[in-house]
Protein backbone atom coordinates (compact mmCIF):
# COMPACT_ATOMS: atom_id res chain seq x y z
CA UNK A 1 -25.17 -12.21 6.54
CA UNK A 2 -23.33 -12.99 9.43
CA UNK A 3 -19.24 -13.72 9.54
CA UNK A 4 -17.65 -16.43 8.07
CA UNK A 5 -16.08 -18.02 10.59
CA UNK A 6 -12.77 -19.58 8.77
CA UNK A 7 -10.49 -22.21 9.82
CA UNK A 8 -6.98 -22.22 8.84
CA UNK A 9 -6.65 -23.80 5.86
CA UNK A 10 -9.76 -21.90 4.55
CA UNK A 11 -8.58 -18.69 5.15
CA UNK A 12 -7.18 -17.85 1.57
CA UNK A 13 -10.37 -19.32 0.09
CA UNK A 14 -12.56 -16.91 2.14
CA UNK A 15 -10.26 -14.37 1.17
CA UNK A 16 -9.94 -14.59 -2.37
CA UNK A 17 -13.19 -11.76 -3.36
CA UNK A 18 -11.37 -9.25 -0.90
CA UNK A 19 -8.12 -10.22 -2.69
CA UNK A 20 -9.13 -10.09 -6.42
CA UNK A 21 -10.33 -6.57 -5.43
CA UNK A 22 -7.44 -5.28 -3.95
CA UNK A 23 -5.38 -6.90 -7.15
CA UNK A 24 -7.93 -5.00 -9.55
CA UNK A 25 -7.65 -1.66 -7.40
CA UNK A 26 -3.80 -1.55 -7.51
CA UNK A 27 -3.15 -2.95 -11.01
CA UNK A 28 -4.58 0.03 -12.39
CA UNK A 29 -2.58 2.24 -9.90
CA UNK A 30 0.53 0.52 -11.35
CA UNK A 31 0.22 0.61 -14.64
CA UNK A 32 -0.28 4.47 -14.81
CA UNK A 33 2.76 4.95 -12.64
CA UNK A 34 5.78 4.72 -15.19
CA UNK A 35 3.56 5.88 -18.09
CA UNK A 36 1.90 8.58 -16.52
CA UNK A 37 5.09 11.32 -16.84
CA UNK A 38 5.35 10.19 -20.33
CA UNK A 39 2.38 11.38 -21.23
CA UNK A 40 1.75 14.18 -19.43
CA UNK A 41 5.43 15.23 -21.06
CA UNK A 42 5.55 13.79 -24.04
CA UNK A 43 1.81 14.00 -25.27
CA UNK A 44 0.83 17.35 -23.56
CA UNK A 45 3.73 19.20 -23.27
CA UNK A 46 4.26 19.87 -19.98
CA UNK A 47 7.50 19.50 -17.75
CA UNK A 48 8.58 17.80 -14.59
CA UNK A 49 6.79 20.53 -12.11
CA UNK A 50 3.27 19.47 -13.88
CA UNK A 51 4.04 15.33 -14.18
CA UNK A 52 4.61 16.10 -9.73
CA UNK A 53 1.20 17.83 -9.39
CA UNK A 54 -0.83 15.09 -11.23
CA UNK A 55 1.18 12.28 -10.00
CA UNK A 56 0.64 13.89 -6.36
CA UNK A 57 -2.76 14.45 -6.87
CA UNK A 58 -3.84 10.91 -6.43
CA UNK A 59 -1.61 10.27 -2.87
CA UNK A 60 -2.73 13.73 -1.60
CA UNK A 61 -6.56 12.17 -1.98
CA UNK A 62 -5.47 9.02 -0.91
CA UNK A 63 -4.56 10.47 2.38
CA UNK A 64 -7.50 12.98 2.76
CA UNK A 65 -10.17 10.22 2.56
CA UNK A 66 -8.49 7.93 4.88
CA UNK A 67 -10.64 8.98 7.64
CA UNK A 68 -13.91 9.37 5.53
CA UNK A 69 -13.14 5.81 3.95
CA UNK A 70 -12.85 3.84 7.40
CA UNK A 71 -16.19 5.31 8.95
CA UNK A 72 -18.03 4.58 6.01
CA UNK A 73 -16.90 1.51 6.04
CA UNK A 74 -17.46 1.06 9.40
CA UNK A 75 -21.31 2.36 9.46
CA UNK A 76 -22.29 1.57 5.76
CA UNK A 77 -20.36 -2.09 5.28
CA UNK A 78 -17.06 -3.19 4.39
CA UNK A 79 -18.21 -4.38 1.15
CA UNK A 80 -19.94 -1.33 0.19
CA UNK A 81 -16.44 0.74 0.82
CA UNK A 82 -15.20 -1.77 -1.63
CA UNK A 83 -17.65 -1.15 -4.43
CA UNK A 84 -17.85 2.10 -3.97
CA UNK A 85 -14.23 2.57 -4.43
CA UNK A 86 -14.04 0.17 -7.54
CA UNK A 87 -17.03 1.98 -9.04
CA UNK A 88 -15.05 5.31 -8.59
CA UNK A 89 -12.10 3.49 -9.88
CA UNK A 90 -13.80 3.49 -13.13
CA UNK A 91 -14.81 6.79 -13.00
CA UNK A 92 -11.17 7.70 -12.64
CA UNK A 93 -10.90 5.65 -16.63
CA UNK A 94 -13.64 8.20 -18.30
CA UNK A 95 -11.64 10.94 -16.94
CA UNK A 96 -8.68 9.52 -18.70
CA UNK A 97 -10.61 9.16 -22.01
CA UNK A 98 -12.25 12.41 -21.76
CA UNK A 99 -8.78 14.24 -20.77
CA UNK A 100 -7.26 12.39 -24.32
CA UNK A 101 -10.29 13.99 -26.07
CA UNK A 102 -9.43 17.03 -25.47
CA UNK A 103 -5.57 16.79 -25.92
CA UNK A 104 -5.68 19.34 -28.20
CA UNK A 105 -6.49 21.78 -25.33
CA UNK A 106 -3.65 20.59 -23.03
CA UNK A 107 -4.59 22.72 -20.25
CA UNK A 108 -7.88 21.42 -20.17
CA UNK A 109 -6.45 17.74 -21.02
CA UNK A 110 -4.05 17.73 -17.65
CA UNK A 111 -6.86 19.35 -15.33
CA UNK A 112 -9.38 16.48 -16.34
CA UNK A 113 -6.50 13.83 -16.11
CA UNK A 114 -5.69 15.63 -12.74
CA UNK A 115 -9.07 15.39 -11.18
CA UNK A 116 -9.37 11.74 -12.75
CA UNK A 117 -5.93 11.12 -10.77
CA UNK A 118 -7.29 12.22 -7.68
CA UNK A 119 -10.38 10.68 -8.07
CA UNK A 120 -8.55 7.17 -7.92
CA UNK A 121 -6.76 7.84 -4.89
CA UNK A 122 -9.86 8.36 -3.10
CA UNK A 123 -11.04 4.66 -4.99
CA UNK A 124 -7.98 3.22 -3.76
CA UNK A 125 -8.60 4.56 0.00
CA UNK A 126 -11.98 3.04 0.11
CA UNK A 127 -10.81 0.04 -1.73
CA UNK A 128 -8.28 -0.73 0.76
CA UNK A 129 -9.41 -0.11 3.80
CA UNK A 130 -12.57 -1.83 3.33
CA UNK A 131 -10.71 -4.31 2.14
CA UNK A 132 -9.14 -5.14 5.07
CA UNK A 133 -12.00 -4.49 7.53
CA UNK A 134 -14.18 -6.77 5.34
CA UNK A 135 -11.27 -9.31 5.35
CA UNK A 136 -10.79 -9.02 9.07
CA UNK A 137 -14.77 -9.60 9.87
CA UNK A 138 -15.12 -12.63 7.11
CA UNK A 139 -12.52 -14.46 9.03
CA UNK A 140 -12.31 -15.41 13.06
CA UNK A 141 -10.27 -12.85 14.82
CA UNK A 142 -6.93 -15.36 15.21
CA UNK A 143 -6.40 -14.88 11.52
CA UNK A 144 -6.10 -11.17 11.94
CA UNK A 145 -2.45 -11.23 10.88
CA UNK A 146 -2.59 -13.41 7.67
CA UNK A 147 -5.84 -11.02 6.62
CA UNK A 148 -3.22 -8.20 6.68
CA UNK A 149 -0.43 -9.94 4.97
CA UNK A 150 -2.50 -11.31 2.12
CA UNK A 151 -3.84 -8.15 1.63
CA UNK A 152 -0.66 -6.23 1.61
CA UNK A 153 0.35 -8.52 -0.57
CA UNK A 154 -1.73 -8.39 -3.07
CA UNK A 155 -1.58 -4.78 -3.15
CA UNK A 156 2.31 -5.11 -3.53
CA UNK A 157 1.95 -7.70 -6.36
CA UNK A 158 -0.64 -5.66 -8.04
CA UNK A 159 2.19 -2.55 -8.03
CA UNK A 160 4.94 -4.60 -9.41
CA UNK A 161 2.89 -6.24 -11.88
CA UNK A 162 0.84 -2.94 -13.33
CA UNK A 163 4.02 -1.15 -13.75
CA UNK A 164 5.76 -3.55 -17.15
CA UNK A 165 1.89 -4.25 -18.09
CA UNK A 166 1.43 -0.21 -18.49
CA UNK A 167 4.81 0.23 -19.80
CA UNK A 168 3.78 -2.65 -22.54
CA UNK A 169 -0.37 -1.18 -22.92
CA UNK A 170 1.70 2.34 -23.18
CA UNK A 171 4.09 1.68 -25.85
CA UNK A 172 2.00 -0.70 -27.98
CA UNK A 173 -1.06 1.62 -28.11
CA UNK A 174 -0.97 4.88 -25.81
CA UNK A 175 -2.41 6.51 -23.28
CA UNK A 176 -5.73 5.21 -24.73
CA UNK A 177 -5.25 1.15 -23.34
CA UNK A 178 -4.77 2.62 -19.69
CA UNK A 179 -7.73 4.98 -19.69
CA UNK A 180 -9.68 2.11 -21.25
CA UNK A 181 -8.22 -0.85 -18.58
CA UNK A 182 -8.97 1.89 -15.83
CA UNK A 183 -12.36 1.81 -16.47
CA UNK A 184 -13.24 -1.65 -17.63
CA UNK A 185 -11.06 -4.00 -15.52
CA UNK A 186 -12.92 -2.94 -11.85
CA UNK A 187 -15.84 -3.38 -13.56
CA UNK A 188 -15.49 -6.82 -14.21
CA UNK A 189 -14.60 -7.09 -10.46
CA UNK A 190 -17.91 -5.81 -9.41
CA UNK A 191 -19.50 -8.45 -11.56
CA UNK A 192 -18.07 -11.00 -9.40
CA UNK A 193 -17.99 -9.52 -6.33
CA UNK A 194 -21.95 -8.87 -6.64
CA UNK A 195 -22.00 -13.06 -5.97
CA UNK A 196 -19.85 -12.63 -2.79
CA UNK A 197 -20.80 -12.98 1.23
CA UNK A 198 -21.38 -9.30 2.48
CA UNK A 199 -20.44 -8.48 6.88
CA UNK A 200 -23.27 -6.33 8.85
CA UNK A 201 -22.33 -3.13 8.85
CA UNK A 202 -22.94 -1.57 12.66
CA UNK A 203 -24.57 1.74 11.54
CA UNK A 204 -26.16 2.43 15.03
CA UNK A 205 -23.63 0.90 17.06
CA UNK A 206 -21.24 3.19 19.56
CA UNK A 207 -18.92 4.17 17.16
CA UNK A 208 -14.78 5.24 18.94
CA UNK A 209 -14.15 8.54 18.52
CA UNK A 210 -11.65 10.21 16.28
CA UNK A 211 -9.47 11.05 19.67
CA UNK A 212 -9.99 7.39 21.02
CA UNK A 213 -8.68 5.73 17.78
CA UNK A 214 -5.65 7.77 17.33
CA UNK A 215 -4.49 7.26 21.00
CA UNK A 216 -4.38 3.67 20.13
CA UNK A 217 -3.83 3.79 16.41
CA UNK A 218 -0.73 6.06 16.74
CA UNK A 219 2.28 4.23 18.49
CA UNK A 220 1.67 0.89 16.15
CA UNK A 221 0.83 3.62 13.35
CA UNK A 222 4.27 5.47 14.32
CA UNK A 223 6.09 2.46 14.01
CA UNK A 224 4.65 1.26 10.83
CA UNK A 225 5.84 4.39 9.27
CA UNK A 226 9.25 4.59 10.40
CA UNK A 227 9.15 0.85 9.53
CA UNK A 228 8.17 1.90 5.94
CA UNK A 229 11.12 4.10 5.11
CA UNK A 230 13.12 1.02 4.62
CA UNK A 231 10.70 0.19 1.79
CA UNK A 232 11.13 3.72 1.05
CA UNK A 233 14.73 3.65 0.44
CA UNK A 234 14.34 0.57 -2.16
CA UNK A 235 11.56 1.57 -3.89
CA UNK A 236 12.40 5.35 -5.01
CA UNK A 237 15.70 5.01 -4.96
CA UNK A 238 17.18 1.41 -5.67
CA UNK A 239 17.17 1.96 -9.51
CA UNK A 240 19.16 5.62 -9.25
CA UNK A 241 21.79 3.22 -6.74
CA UNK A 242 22.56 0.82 -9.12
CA UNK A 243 22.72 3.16 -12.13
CA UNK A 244 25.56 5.08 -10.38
CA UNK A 245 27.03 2.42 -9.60
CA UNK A 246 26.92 1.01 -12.99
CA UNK A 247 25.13 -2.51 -11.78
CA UNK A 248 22.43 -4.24 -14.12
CA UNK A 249 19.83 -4.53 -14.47
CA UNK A 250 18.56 -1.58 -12.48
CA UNK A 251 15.43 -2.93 -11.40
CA UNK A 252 16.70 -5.79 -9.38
CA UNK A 253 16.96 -4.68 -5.98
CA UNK A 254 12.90 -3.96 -6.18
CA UNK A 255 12.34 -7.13 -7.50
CA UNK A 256 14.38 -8.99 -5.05
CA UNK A 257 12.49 -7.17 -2.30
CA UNK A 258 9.40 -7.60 -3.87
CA UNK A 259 9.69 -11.78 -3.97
CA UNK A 260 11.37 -12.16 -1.02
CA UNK A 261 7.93 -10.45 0.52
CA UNK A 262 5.56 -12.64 -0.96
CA UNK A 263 7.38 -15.88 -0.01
CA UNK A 264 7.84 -14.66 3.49
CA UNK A 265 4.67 -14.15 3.73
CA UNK A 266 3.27 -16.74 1.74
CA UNK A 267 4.89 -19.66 4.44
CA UNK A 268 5.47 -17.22 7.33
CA UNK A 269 2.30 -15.32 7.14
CA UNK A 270 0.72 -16.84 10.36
CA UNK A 271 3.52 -16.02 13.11
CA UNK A 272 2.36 -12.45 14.07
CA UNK A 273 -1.09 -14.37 14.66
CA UNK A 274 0.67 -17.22 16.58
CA UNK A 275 3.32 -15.20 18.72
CA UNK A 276 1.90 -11.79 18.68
CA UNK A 277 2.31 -8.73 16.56
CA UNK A 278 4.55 -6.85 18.38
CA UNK A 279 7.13 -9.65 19.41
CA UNK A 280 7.33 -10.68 15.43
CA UNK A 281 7.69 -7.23 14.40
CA UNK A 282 10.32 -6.77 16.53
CA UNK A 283 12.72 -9.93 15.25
CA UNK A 284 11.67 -8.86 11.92
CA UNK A 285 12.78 -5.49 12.41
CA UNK A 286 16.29 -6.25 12.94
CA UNK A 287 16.08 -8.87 9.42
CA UNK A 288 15.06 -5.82 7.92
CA UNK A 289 17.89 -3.18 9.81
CA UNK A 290 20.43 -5.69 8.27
CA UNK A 291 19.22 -5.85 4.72
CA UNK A 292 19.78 -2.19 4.29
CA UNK A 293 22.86 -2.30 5.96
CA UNK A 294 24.04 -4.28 3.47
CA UNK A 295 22.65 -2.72 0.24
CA UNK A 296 24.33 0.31 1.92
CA UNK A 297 27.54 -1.04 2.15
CA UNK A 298 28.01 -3.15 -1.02
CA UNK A 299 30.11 -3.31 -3.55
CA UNK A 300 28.65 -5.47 -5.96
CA UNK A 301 24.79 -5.62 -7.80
CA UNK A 302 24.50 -9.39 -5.91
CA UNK A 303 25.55 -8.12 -2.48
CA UNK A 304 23.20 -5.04 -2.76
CA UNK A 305 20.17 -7.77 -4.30
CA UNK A 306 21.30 -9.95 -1.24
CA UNK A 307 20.55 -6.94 0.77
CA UNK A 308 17.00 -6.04 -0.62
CA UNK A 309 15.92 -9.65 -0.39
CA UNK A 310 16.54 -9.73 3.29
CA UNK A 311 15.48 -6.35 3.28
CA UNK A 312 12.27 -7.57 2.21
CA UNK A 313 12.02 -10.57 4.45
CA UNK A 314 12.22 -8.37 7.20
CA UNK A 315 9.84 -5.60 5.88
CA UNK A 316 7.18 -8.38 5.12
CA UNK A 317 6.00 -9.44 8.93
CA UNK A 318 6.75 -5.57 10.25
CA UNK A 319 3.73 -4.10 8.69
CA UNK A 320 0.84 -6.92 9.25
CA UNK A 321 2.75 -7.21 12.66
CA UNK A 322 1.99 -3.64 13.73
CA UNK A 323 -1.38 -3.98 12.30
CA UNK A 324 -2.77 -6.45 14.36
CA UNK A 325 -1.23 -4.34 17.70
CA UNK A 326 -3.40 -2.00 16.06
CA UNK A 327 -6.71 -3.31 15.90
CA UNK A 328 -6.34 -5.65 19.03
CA UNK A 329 -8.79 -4.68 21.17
CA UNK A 330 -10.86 -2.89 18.79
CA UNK A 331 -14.59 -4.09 17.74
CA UNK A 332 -15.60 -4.88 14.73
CA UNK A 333 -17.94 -1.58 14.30
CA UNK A 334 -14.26 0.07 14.68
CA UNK A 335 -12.15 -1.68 12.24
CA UNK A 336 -12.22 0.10 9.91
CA UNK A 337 -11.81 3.82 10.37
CA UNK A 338 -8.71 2.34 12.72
CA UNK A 339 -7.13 0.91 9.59
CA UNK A 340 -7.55 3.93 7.36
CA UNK A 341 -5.43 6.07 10.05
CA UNK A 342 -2.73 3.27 10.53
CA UNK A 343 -2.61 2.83 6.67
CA UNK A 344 -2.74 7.08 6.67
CA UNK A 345 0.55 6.66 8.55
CA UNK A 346 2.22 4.86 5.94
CA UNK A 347 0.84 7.60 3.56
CA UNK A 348 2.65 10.13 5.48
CA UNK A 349 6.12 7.94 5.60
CA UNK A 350 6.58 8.04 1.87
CA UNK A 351 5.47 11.58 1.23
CA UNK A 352 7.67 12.42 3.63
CA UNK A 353 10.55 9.80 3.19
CA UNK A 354 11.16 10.58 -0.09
CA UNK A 355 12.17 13.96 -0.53
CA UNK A 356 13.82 13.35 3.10
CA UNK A 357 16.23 10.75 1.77
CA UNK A 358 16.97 12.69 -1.36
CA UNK A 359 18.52 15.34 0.66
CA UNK A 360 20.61 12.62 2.49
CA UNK A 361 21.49 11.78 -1.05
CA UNK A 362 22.74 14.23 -2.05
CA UNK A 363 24.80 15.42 0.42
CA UNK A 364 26.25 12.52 1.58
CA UNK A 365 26.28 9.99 -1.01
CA UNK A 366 23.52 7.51 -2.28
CA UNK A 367 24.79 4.34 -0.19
CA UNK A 368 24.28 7.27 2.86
CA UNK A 369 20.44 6.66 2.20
CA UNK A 370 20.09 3.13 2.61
CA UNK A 371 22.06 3.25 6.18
CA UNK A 372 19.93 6.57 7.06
CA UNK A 373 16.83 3.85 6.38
CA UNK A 374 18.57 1.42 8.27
CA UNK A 375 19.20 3.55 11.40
CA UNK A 376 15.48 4.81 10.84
CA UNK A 377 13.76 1.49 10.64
CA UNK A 378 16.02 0.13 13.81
CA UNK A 379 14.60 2.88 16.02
CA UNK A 380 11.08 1.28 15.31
CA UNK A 381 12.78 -1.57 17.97
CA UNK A 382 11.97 0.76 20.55
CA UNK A 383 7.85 0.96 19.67
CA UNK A 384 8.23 -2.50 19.23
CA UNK A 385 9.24 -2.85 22.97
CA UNK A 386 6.65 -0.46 24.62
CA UNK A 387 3.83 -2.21 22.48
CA UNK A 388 4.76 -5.82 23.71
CA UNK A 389 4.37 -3.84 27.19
CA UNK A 390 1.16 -1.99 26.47
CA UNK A 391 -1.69 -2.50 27.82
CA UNK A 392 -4.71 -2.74 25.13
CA UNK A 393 -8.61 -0.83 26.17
CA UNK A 394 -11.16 -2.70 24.14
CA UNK A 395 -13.57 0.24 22.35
């Protein structure tokens, strides 16, 4: 079936199949996150170096199958990357129940649950990146940038969502209610997304090389990661800030972040599209610089939730920004395989980021971290200058 060729107003409609999916995919990411040391502590026995390895399992997979996820996509259908990835998804949720079957043999419990984590991070690779390239080739090409903003959003509700809805499933009835919403909840999804418009895939079309992509993936890619450690800063370390500093409740600098996102990008969602990536990124990246300034040097909870919120205004048009210097140029037998190595570089940031700003932490203080992300996500002005300047080779 051919593209949908969307006009503006339609966009969100066309949308919605790619959306629900991407809500679905990250949902159950989310809810496992705050529950998922718990258990592997609590129930099984096992102590913080363990609750790392399975955690890290599923973003180590995540990042492996970036690559694989955006050819296949590319040569076997958008769509079909989705699927695929929501089936696995629920493969991931037998894993689960067959890991709490055998609880009694806790080695053999945190293996399966380990394999069942990393099985998901592969679903979630395919899930997004097709995703995105079947978002991108539903809707005409001037709605790049809200296709990327949508999408990111979603994925961004879905995380701050799943996280109190598996802290409630968790405490109400166990481990059990997020093995069993892992693998029943994408399977509903396929249901409805059986009824939904499919793109031609291009499986014998010239295909861009892994070389060709990353020469034009990596400066947007680059940026999008430094970019990132802002978001970084707030989301792994935000709560430790305001405990120290004995401001509640702790979780309000994500959430502040977190809505100021979606309303930017809920009414300002169409700018990158209108003015050009690069040139919105780059206003946006000194919203975003001053935000974290400002969490860094507060003195209060409101000042520092003042901070995150324009934090997160800033943040919001950065990313889709740099994504659409990303895939300008590029065909649509391309897309995808160039968004799984952009969205690898964000991968990269916060496995990276994390332990980086920790050591900043503590050594010079926690508000030291929030300025080191502001200094960080400043420098991105400079990639934001050379791509305004770049000149783009269609492939």
């Amino acid at each position: 079936m051919p593209a949908h060729r969307s006009t503006d107003s339609s966009v969100l409609v066309t949308l919605m199949p790619v959306i629900c999916a991407v809500l679905v995919g990250f949902i159950i990411i989310g809810i496992a996150l705050p529950v998922l040391p718990l258990h592997v502590e609590n129930d099984l026995g096992y102590g913080p170096f363990i609750v790392g390895l399975v955690a890290g399992a599923q973003f180590a997979a995540s990042l492996i199958s970036r690559i694989w996820s955006g050819t296949f996509s590319d040569k076997k259908g958008a769509k079909k990357a989705v699927v695929t990835g929501l089936f696995t998804a629920s493969v991931a949720g037998v894993l689960y129940l067959l890991s709490l079957s055998v609880s009694a043999l806790p080695s053999l419990s945190v293996t399966l649950l380990t394999v069942g984590r990393a099985i998901l991070g592969g679903a979630e690779s395919f899930i997004i990146t097709g995703a995105v390239a079947w978002g991108l080739a539903l809707v005409d090409h001037a709605h790049s940038g809200k296709v990327i903003a949508w999408i990111g959003t979603a994925m961004f509700a879905a995380m701050a969502l799943g996280g109190p809805i598996g802290t409630v499933l968790f405490t109400s009835f166990g481990f059990t209610a997020i093995a069993l919403l892992t693998l029943l909840l994408p399977l509903l999804v396929l249901a409805y997304l059986s009824r939904t418009a499919d793109v031609v895939p291009h499986p014998h079309a010239d295909h861009a090389s892994l070389i060709q992509v990353i020469k034009i993936v990596w400066l947007p890619g680059l940026g999008a990661a430094l970019a990132s450690i802002g978001y970084c800063t707030i989301l792994a370390f935000s709560s430790l800030y305001y405990s120290a500093m004995h401001w509640q409740p702790v979780w309000m600098a994500f959430t502040a972040f977190g809505l100021a996102l979606i309303i930017a990008r809920t009414f300002a969602g169409h700018l990158p599209d209108r003015f050009g990536g690069a040139r919105i990124a780059l206003i946006f990246l000194f919203v975003q610089t001053s935000g974290l300034l400002l969490m860094g040097f507060a003195t209060t909870a409101l000042i520092a939730s003042l901070g995150a919120a324009i934090a997160g205004f800033g943040y919001s048009l950065v990313y889709p920004g740099l994504g659409i210097e990303a895939i300008r140029g590029v065909s649509q037998q391309n897309r995808g395989k160039v968004m799984g190595i952009f969205t690898a570089f964000l991968d990269i940031a916060m496995a990276l980021g994390s332990p980086a700003l920790g050591f900043v932490g503590s050594h010079l203080g926690l508000n030291a971290i929030f300025m080191t992300g502001a200094l960080t996500v400043f420098s991105t002005v400079i990639i934001a200058g050379l791509l305004i300047k770049r000149t783009h080779r269609a492939f």
